[in-house]
N, C-alpha and C. Protein backbone atom coordinates (compact mmCIF):
# COMPACT_ATOMS: atom_id res chain seq x y z
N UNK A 1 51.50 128.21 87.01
CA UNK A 1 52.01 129.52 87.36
C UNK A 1 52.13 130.37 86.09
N UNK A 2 51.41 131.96 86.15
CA UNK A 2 51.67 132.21 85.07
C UNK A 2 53.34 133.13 84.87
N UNK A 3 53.72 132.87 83.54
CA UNK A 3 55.22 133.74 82.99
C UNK A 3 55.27 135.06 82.61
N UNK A 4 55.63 135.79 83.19
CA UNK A 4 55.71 137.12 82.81
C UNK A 4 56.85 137.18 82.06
N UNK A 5 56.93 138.12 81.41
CA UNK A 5 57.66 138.91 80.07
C UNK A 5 59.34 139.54 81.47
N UNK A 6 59.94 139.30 81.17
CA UNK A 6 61.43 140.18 82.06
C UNK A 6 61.43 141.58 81.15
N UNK A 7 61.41 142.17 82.06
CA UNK A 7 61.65 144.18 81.73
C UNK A 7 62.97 143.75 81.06
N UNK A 8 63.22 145.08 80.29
CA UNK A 8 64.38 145.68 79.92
C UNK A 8 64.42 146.28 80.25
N UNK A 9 66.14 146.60 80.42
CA UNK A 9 66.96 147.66 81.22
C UNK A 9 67.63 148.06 80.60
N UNK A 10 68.16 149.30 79.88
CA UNK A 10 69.51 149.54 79.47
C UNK A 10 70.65 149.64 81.00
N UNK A 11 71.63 148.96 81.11
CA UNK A 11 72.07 149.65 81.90
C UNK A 11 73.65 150.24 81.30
N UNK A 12 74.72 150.51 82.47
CA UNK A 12 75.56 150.87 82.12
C UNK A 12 76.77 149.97 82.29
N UNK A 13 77.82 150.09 81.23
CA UNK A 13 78.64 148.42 81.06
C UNK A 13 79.07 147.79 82.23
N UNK A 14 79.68 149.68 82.76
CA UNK A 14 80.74 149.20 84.27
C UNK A 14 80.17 149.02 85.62
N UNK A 15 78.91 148.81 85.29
CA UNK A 15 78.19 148.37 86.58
C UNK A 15 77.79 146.80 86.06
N UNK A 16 78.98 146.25 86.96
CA UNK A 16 79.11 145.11 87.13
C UNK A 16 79.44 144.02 85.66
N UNK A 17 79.58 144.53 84.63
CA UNK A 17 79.45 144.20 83.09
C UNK A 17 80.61 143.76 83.12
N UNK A 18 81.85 144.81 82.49
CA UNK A 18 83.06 144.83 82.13
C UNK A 18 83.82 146.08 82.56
N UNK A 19 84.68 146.19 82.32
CA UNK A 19 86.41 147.38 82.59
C UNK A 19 86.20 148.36 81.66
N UNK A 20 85.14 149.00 81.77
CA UNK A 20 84.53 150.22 80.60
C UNK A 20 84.87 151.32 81.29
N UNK A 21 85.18 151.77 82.74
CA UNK A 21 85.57 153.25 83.04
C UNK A 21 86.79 153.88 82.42
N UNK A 22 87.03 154.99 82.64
CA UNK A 22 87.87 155.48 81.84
C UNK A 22 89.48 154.76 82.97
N UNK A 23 89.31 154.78 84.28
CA UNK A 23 90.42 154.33 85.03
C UNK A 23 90.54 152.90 84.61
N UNK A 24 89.65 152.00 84.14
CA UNK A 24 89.67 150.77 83.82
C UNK A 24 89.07 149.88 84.62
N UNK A 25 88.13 150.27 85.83
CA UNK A 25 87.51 149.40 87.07
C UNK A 25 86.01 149.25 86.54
N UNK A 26 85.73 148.75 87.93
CA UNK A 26 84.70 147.76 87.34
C UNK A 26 83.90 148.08 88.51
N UNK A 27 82.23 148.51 88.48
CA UNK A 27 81.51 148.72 89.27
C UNK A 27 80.95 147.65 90.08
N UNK A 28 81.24 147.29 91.34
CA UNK A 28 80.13 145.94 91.69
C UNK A 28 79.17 146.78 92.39
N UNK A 29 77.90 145.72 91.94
CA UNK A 29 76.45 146.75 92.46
C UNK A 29 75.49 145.54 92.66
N UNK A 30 75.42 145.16 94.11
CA UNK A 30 74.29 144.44 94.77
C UNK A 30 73.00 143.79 94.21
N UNK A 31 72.63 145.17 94.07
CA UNK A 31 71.35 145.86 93.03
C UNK A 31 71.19 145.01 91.69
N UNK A 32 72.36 145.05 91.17
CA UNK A 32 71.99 144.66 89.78
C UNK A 32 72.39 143.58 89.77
N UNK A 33 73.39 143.02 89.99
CA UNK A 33 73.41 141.76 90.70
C UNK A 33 72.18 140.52 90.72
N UNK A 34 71.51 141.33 91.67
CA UNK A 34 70.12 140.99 92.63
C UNK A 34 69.22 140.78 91.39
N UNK A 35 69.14 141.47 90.70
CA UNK A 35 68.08 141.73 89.41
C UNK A 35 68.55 140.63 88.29
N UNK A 36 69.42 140.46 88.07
CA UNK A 36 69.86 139.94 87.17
C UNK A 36 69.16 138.42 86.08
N UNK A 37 68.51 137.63 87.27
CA UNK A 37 67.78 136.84 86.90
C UNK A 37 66.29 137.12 86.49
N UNK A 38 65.83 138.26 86.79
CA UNK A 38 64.53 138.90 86.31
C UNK A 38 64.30 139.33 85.53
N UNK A 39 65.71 140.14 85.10
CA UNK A 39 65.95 141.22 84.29
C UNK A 39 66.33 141.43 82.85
N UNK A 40 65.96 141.60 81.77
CA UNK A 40 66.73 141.29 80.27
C UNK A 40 67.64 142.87 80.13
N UNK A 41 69.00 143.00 80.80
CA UNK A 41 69.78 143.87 80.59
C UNK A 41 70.44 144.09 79.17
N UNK A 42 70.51 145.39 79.05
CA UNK A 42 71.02 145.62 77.56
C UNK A 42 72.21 146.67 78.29
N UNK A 43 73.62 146.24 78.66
CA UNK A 43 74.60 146.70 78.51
C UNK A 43 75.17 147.28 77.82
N UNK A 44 75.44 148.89 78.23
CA UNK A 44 76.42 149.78 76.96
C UNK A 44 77.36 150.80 77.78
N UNK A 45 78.52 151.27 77.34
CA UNK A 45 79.48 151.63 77.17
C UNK A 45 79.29 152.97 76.14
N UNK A 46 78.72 154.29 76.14
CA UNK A 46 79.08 154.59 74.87
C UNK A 46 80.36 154.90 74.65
N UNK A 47 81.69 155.42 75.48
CA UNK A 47 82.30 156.06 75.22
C UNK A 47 83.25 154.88 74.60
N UNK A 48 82.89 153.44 74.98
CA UNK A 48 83.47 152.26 74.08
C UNK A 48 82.94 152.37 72.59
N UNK A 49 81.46 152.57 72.74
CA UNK A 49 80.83 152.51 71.26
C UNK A 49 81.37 153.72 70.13
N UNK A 50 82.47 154.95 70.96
CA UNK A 50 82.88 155.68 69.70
C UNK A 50 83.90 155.27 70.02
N UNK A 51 84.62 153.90 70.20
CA UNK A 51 86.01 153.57 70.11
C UNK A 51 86.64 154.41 70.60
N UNK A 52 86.62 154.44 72.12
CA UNK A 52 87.31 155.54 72.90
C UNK A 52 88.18 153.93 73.79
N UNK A 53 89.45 153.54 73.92
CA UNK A 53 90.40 152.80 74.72
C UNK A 53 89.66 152.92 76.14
N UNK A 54 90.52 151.71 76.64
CA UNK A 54 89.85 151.27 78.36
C UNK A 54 91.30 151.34 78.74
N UNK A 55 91.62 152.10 79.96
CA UNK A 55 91.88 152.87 80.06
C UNK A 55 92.17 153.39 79.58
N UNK A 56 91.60 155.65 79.77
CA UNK A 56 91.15 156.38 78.57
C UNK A 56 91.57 157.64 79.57
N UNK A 57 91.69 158.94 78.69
CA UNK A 57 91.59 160.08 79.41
C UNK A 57 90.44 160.53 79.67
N UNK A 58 90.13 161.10 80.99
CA UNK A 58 89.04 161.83 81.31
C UNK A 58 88.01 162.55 80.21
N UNK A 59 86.59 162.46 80.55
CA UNK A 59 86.11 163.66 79.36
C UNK A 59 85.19 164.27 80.25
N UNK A 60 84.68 165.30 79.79
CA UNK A 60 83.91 166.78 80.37
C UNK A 60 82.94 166.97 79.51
N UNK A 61 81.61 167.49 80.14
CA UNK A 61 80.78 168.31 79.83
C UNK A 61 80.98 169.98 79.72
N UNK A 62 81.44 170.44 78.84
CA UNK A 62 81.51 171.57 78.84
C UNK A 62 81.02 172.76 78.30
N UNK A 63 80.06 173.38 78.66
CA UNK A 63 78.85 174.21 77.94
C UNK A 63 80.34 175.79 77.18
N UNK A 64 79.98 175.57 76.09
CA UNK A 64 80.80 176.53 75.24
C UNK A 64 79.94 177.29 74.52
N UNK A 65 79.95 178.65 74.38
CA UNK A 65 78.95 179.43 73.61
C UNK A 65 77.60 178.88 73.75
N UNK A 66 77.01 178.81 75.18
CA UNK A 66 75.75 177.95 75.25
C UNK A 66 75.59 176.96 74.86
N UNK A 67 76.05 175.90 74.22
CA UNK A 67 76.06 174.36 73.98
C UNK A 67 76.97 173.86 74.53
N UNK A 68 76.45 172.89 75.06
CA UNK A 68 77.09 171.74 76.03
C UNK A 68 78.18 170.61 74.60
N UNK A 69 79.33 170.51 75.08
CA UNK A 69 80.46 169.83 74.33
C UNK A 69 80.72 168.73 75.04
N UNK A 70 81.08 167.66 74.68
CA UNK A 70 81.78 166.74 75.36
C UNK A 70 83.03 166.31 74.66
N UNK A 71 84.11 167.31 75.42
CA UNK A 71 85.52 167.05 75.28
C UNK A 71 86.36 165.89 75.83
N UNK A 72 87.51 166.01 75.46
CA UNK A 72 88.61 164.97 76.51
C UNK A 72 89.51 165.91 76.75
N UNK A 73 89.36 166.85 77.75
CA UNK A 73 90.58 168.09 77.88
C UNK A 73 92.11 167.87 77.70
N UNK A 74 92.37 166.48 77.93
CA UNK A 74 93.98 166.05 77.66
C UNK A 74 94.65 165.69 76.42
N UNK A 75 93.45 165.57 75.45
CA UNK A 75 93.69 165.49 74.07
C UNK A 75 93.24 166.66 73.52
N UNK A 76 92.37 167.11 73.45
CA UNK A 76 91.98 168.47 73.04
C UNK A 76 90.77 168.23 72.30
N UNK A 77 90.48 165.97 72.15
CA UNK A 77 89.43 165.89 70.82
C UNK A 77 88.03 166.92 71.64
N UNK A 78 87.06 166.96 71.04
CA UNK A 78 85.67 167.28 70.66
C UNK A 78 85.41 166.35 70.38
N UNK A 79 83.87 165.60 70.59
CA UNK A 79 83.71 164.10 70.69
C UNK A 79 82.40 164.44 70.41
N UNK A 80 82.00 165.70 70.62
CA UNK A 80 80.11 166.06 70.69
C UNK A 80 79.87 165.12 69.21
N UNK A 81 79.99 165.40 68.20
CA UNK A 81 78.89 164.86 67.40
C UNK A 81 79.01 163.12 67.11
N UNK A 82 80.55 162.69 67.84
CA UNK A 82 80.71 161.34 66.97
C UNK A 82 80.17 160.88 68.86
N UNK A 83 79.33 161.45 70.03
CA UNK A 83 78.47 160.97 70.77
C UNK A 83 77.04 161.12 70.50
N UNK A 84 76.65 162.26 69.76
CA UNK A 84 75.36 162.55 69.43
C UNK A 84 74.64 161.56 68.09
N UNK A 85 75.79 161.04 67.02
CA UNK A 85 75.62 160.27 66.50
C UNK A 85 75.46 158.79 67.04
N UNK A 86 76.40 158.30 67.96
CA UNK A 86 76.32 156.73 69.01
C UNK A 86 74.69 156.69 69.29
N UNK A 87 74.74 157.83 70.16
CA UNK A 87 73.26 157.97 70.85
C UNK A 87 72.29 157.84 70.41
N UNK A 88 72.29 158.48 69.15
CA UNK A 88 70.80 158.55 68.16
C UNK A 88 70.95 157.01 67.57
N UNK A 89 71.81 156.37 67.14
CA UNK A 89 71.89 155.27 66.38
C UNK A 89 71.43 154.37 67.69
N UNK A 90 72.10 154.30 68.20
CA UNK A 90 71.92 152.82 69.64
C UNK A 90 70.60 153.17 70.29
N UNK A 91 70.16 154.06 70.71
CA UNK A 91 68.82 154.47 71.37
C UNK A 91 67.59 154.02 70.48
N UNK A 92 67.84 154.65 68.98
CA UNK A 92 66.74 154.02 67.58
C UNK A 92 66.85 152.69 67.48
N UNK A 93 68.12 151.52 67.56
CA UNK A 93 68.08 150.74 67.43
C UNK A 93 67.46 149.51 68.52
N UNK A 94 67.16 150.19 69.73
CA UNK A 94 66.24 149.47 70.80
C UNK A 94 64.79 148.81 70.53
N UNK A 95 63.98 148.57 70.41
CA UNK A 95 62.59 148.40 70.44
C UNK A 95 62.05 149.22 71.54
N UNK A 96 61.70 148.13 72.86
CA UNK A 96 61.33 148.52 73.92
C UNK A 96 62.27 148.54 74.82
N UNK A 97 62.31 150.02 75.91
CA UNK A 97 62.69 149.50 77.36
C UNK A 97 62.25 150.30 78.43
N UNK A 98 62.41 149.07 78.91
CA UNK A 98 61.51 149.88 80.31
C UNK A 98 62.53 150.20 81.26
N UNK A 99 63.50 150.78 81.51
CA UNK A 99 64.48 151.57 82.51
C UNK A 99 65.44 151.54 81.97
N UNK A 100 66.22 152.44 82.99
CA UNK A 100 67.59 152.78 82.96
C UNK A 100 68.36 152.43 84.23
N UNK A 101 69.60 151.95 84.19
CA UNK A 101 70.27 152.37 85.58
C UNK A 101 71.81 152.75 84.50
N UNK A 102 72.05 154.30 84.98
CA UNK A 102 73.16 154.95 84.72
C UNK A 102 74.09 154.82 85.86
N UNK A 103 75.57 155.02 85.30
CA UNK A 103 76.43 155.38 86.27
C UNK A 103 76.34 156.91 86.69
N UNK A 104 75.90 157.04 87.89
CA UNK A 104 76.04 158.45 88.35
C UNK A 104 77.09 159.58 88.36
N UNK A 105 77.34 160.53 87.32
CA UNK A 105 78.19 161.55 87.12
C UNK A 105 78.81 161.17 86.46
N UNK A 106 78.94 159.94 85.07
CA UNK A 106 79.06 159.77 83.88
C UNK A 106 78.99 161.12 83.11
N UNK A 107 79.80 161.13 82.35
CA UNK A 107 79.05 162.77 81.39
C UNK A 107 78.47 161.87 80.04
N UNK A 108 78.74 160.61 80.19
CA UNK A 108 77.73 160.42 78.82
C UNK A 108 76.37 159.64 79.06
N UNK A 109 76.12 159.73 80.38
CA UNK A 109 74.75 159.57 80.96
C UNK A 109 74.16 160.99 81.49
N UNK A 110 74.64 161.78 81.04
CA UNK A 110 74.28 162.99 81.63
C UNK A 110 73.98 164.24 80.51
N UNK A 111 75.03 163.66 79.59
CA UNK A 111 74.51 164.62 78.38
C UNK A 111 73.90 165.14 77.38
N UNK A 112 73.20 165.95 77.63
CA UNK A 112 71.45 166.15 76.49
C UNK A 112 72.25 166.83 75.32
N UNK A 113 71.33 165.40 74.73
CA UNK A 113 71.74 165.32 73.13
C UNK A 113 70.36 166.10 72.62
């Protein structure tokens, strides 16, 4: 029988990973689940990767003077560049991958860097 190579996936931590949402829960997902033995997943968290706490305050996409910000409105931080920095570093540091599965309406799966 011949062996195929398992895809990479980036996916996202709290689907099914670990307690990475900002409420502190944990996504279960069938799906990935299901895949799991096929699959060479590369699990991430960014808003863990700029040392942001589990359970965390909310953050926003918020387009300010035409650029999109990613705040935490309850702290007041600005987070845009210490995410634009995560992103560029962890994304360069990949080789290959062949998909994504994001958490849907994440703002740090959503925000063009």
């Amino acid at each position: 029988m011949r062996r195929f190579t398992k895809p990479t996936v980036l996916v996202s931590k709290c689907i099914t990973y670990e307690r990475a949402r900002c409420n502190a829960q944990i996504i279960a997902d069938d799906f990935v689940e299901k895949l799991k033995p096929c699959v060479e997943f590369i699990p991430v968290c960014p808003e863990v990767g700029i040392e942001l706490g589990v359970p965390r305050d909310p953050l926003r996409i918020v387009l300010v003077k035409d650029e999109q910000k990613f705040l935490q409105p309850a702290t007041g931080l600005d987070l845009t560049e210490k995410m634009r920095s995560f992103s560029e570093s962890f994304l360069n540091s990949l080789s290959e991958v062949d998909g994504f599965i994001l958490k849907s309406g994440s703002p740090s799966s959503v925000l063009r860097m």
